[in-house]
N, C-alpha and C. Protein backbone atom coordinates (compact mmCIF):
# COMPACT_ATOMS: atom_id res chain seq x y z
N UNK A 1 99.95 80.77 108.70
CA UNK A 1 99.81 81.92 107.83
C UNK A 1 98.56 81.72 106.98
N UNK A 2 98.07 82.85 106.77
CA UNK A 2 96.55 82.63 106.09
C UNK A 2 96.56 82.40 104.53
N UNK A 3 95.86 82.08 104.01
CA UNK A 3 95.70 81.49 102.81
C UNK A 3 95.52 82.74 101.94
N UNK A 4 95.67 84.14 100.83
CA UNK A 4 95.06 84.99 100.10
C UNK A 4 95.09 84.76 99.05
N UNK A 5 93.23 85.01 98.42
CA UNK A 5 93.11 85.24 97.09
C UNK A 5 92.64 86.24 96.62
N UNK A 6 93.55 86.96 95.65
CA UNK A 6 92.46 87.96 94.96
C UNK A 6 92.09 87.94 93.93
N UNK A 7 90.84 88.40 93.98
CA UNK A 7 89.76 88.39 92.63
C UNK A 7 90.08 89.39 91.42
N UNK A 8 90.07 89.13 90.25
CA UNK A 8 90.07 89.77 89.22
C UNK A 8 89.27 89.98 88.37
N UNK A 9 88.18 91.26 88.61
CA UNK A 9 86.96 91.11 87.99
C UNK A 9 87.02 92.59 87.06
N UNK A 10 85.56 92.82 86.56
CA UNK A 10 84.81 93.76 86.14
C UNK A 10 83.97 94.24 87.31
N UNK A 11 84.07 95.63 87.19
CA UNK A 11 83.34 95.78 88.40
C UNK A 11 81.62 95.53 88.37
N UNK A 12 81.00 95.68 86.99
CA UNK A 12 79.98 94.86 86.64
C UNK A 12 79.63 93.59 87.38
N UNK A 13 80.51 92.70 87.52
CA UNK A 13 80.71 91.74 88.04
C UNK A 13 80.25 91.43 90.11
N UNK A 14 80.02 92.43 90.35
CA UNK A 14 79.76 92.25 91.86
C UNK A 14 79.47 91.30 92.62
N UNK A 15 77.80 90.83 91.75
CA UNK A 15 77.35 89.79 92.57
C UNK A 15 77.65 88.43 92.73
N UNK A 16 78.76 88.23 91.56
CA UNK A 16 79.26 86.85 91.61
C UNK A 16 80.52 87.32 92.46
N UNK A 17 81.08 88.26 92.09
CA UNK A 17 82.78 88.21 93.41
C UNK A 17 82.29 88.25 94.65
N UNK A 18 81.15 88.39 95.26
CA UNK A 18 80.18 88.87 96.94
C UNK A 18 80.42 87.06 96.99
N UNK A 19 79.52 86.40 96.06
CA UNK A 19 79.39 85.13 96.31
C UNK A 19 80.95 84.27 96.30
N UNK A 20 81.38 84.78 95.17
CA UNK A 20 82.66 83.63 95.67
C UNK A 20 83.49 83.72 96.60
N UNK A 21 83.18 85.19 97.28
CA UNK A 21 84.49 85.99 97.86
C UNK A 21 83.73 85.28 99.57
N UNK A 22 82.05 84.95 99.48
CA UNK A 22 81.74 84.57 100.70
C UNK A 22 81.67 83.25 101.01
N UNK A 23 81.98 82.31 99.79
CA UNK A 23 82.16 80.87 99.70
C UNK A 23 83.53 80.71 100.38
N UNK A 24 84.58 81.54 100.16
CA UNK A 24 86.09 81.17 100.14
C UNK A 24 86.07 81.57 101.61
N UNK A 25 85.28 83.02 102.23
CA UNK A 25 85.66 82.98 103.44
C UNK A 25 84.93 82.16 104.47
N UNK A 26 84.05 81.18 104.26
CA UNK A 26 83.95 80.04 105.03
C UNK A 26 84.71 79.06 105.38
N UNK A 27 85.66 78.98 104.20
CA UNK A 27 86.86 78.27 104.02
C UNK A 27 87.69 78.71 105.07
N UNK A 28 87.68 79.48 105.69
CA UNK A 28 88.65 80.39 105.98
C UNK A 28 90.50 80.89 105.15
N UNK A 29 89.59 81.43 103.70
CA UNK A 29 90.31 81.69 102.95
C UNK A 29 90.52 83.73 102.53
N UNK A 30 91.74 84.33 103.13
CA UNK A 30 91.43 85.69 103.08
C UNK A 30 90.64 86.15 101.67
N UNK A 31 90.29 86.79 101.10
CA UNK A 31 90.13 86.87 100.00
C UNK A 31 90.22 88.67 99.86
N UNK A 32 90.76 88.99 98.73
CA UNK A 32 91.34 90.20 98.26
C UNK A 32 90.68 91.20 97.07
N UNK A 33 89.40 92.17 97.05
CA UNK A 33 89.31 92.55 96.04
C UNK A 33 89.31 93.90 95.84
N UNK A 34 90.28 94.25 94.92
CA UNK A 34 91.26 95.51 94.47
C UNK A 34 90.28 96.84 95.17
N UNK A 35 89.17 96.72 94.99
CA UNK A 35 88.27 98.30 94.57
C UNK A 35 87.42 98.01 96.18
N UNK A 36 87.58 96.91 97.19
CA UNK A 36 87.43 96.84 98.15
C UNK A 36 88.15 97.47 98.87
N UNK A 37 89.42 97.61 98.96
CA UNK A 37 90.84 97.65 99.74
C UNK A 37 91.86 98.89 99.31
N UNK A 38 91.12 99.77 98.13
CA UNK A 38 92.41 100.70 97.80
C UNK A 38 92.17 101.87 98.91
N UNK A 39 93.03 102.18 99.49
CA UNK A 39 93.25 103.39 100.26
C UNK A 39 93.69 104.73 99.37
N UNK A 40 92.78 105.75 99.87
CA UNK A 40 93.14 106.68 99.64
C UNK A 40 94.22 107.34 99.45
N UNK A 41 94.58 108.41 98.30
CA UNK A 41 96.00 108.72 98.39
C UNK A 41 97.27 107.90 98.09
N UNK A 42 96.82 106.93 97.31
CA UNK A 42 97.55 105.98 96.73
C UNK A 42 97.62 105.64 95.25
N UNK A 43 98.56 105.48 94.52
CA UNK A 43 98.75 105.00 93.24
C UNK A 43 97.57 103.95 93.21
N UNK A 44 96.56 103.89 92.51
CA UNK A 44 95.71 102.84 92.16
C UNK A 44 96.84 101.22 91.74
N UNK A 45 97.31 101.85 90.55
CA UNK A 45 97.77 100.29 89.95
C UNK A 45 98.94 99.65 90.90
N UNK A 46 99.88 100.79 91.69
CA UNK A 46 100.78 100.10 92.82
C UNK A 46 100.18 99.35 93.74
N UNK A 47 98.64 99.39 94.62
CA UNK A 47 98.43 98.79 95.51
C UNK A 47 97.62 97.66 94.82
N UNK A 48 97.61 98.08 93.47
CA UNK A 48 96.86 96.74 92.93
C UNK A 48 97.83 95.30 92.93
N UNK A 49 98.81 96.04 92.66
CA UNK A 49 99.60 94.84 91.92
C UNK A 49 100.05 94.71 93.40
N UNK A 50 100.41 95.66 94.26
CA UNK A 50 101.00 94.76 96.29
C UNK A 50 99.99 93.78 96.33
N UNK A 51 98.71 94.26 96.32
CA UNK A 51 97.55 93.15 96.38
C UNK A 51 97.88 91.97 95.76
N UNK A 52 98.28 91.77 94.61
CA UNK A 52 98.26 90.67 93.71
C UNK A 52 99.84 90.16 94.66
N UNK A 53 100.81 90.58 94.70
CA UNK A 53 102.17 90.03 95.40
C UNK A 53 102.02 89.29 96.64
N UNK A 54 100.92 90.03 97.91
CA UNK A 54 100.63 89.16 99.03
C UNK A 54 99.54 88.43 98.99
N UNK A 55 99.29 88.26 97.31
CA UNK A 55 98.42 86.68 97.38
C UNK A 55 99.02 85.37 97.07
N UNK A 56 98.16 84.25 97.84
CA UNK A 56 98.68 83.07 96.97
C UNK A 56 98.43 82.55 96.03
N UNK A 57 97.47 82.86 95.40
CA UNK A 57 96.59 82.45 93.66
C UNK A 57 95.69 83.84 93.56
N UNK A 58 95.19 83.86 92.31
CA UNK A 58 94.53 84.87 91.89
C UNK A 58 93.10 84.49 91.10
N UNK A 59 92.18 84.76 91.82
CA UNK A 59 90.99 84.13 90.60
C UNK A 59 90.38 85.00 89.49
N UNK A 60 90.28 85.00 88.30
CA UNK A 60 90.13 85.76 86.89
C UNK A 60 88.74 85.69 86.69
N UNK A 61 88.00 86.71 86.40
CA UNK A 61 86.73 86.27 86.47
C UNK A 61 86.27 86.94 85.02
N UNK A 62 86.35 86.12 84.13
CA UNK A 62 86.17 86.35 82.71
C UNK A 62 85.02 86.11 82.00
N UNK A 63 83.70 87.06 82.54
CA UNK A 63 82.81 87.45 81.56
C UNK A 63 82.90 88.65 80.85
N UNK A 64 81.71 88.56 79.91
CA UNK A 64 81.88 89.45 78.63
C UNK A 64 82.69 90.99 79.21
N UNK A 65 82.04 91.48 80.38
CA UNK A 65 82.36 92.53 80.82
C UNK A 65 83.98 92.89 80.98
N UNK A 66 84.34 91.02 81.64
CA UNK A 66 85.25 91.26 82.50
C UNK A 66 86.74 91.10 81.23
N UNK A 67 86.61 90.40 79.81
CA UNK A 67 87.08 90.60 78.94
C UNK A 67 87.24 91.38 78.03
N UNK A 68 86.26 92.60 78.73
CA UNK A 68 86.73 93.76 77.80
C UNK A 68 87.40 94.88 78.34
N UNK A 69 87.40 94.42 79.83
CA UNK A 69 88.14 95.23 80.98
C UNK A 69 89.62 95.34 80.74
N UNK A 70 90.29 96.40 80.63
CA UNK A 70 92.07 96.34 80.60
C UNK A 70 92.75 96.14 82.06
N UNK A 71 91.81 96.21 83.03
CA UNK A 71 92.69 96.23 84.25
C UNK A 71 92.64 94.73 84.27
N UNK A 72 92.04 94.12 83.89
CA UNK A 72 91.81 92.57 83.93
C UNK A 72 93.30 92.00 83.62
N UNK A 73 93.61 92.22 82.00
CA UNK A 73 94.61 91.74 81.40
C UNK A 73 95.77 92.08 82.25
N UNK A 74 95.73 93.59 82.45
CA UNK A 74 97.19 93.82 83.34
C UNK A 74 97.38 93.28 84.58
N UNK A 75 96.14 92.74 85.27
CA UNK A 75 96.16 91.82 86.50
C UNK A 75 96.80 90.56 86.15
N UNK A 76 96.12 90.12 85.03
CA UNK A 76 96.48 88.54 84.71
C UNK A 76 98.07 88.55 84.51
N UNK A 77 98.52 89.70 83.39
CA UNK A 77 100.07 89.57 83.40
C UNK A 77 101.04 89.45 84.37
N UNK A 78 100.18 90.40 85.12
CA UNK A 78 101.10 90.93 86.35
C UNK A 78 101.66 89.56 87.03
N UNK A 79 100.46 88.81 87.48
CA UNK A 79 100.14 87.56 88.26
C UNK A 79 101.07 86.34 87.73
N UNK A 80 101.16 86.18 86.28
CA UNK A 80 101.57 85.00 85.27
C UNK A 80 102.98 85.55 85.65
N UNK A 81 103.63 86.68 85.20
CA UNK A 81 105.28 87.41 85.82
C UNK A 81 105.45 87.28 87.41
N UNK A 82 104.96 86.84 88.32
CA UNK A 82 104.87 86.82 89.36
C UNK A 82 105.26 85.52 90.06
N UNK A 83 104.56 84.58 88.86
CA UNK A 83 104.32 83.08 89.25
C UNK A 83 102.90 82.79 89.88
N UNK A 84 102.41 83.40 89.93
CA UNK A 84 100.87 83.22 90.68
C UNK A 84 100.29 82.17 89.95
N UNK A 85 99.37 81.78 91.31
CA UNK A 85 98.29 80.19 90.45
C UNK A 85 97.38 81.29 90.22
N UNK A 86 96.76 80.75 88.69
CA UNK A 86 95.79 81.84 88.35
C UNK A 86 94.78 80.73 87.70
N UNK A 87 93.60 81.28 88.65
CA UNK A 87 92.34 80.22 88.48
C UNK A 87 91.17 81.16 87.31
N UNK A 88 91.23 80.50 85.89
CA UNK A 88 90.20 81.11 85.31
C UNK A 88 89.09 80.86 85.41
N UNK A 89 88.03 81.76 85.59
CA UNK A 89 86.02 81.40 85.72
C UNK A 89 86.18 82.42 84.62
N UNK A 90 85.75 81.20 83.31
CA UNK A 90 85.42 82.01 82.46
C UNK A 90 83.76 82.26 81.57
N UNK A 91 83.30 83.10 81.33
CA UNK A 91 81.58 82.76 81.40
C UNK A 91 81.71 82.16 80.14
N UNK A 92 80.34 81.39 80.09
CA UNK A 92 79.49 80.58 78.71
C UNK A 92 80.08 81.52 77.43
N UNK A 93 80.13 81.65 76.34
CA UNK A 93 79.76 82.40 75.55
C UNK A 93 81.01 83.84 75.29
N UNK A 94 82.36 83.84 76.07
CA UNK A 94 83.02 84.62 75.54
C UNK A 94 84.00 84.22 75.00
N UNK A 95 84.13 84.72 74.13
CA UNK A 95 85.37 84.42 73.12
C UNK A 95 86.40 83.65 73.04
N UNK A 96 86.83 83.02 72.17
CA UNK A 96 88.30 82.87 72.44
C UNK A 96 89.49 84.23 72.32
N UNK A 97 88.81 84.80 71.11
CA UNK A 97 89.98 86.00 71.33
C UNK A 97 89.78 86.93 72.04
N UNK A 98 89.03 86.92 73.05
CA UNK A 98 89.45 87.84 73.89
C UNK A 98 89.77 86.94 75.49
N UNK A 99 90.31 86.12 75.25
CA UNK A 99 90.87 85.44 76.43
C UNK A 99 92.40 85.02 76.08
N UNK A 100 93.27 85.55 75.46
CA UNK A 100 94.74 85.56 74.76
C UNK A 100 95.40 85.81 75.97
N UNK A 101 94.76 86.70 77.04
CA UNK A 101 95.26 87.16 78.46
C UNK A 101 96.31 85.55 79.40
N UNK A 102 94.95 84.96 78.83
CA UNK A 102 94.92 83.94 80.21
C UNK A 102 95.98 82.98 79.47
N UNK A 103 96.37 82.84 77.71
CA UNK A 103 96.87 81.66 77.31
C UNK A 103 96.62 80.53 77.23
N UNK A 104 97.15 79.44 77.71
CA UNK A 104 96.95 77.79 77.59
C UNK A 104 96.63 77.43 78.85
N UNK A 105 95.70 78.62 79.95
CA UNK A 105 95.58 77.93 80.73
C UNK A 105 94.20 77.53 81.15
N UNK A 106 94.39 76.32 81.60
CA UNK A 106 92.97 75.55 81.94
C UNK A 106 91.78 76.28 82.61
N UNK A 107 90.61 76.53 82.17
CA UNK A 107 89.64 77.47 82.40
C UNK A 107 88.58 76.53 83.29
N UNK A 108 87.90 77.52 84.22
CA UNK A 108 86.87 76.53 84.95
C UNK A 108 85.40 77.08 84.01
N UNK A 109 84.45 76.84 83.51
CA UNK A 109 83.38 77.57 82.75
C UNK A 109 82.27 77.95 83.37
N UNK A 110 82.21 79.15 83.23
CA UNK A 110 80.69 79.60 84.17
C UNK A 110 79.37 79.52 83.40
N UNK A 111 78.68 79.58 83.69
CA UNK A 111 77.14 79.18 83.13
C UNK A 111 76.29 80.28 84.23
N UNK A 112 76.19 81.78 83.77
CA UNK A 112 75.13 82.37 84.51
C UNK A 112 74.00 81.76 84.90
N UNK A 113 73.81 80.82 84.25
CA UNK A 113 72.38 80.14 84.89
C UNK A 113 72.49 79.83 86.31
N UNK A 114 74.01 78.88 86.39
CA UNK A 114 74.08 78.39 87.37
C UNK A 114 75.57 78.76 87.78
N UNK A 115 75.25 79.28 88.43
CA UNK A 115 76.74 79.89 89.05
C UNK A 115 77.45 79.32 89.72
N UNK A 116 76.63 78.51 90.85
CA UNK A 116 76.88 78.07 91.99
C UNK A 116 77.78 76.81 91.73
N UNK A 117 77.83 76.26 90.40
CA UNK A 117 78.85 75.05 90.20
C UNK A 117 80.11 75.50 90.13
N UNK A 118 80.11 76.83 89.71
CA UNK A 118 81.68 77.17 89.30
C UNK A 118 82.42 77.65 90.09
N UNK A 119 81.04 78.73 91.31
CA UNK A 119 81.90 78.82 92.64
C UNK A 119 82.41 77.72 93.24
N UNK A 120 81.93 76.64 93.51
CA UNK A 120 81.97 75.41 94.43
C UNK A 120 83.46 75.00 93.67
N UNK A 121 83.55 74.69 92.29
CA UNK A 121 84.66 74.40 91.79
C UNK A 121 85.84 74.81 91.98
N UNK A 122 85.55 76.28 91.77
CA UNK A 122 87.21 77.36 92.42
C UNK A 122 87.38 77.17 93.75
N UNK A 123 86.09 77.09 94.60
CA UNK A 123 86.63 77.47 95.89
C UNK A 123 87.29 75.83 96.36
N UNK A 124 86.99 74.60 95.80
CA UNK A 124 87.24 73.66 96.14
C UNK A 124 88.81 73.41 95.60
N UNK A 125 88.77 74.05 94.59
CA UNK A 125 90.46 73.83 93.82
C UNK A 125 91.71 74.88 94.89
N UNK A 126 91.02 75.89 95.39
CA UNK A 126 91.34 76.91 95.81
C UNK A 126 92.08 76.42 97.77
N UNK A 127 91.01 75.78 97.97
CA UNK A 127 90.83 74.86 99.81
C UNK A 127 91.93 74.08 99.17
N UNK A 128 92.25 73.07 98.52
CA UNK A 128 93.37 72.16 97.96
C UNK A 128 94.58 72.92 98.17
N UNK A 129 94.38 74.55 97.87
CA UNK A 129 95.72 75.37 97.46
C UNK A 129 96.14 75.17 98.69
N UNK A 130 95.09 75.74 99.82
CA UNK A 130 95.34 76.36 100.82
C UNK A 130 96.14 75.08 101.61
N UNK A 131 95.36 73.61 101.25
CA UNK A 131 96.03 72.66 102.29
C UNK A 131 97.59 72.03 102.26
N UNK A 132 97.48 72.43 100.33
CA UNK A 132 99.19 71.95 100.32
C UNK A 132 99.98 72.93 100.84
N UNK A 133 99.63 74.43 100.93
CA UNK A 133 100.32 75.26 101.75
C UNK A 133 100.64 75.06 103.47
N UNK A 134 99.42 74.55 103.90
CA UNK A 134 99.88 74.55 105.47
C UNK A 134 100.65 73.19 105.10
N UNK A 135 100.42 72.19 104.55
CA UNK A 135 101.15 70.81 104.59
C UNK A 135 102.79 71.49 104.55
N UNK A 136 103.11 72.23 103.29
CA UNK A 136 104.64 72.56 103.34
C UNK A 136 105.06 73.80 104.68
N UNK A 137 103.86 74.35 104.86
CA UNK A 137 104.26 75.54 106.39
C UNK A 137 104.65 74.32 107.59
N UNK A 138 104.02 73.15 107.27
CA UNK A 138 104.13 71.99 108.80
C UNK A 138 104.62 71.55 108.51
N UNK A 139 105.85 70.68 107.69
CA UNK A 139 107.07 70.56 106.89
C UNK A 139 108.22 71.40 107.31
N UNK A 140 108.05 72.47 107.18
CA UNK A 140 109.10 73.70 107.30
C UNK A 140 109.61 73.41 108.63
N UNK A 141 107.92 74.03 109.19
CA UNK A 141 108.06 73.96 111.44
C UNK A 141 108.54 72.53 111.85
N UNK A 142 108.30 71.47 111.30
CA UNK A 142 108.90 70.10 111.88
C UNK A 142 110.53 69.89 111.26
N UNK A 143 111.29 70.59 110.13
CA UNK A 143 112.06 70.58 109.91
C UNK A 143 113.14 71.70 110.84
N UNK A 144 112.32 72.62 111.01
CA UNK A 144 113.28 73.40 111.30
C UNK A 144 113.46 73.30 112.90
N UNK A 145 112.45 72.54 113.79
CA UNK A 145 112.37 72.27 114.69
C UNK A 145 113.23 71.08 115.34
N UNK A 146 113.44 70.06 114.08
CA UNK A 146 114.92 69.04 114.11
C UNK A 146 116.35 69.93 114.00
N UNK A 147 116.53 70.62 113.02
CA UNK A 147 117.45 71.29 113.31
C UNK A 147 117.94 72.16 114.32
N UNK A 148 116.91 72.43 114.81
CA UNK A 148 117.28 73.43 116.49
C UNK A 148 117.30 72.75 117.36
N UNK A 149 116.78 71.57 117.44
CA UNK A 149 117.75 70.35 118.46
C UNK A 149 118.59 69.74 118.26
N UNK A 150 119.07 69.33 116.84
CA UNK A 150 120.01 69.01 116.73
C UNK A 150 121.47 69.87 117.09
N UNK A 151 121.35 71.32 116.35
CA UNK A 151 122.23 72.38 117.01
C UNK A 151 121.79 72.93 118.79
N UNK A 152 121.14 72.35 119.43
CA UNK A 152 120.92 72.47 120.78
C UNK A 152 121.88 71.27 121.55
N UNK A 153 121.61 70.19 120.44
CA UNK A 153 122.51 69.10 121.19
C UNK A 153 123.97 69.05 120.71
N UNK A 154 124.66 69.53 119.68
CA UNK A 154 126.23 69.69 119.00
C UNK A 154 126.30 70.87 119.84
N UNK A 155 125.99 71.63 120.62
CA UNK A 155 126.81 73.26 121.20
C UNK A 155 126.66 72.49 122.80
N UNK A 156 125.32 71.64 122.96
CA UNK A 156 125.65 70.90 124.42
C UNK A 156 126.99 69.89 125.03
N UNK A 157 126.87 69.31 123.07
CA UNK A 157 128.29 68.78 123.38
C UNK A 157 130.01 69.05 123.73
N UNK A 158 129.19 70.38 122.85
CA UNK A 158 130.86 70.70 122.98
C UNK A 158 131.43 72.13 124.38
């Protein structure tokens, strides 16, 4: 099963979600972003938040723009009520109070200068996500694969 992340940006924000969104899919990591994917004729915030449900982490992308954005916050909630791993990129220079969204959680820091450290960072924390996931998907299949011989061999017996 494939790995999904979706991005939580400002739409300001483009040229860094293009880049992280093309770092992750080298990874071969799906990646998910809202204003990419809404179909027509649809509740905006319902397919936002399906989006956010058939992911496996969510990345927050918290510059100035993206902290003054409300769809941001209602993403982040949504995600935190959900249980979602929620990876913050938060830029140089914004606030603490306007990051109350994200809480006590551990932030990765962006530096417009250099961007490219913070992509490398998420997408590397992100590849980790993806591997403890297949580790417990190949767990599951070798477990459940003992059990169907074992009940192959108790119905042979009897």
């Amino acid at each position: 099963m494939a790995f999904k992340v979706f991005i939580s940006h400002s739409a300001r924000d483009q040229g860094l979600v293009i880049a992280l969104s093309n770092l992750l899919a080298k990874y071969g990591i799906d990646v998910t972003v809202a204003d990419w994917y809404l179909e027509p004729g649809t509740e905006i915030q319902k397919s936002i938040l399906r989006q956010i449900d058939n992911s496996d982490c969510v990345i927050v992308l918290m510059t100035p723009s993206g902290a003054r954005a409300n769809w941001i916050h209602l993403e982040v909630g949504y995600a935190l009520k959900a249980g979602k791993v929620i990876i913050p990129l938060v830029e140089k220079g914004v606030e603490a109070d306007q990051l109350k969204a994200l809480g006590s959680l551990n932030i990765i820091e962006y530096d417009p200068q250099r961007p490219h450290e913070a992509i490398s960072k998420a997408s590397s924390y992100v590849t980790t996500l993806k591997l403890k996931k297949q580790e417990r998907d190949n767990t599951l299949l070798i477990v459940g694969g003992i059990l169907a011989f074992l009940l192959l061999l108790y119905a042979a017996e009897e």
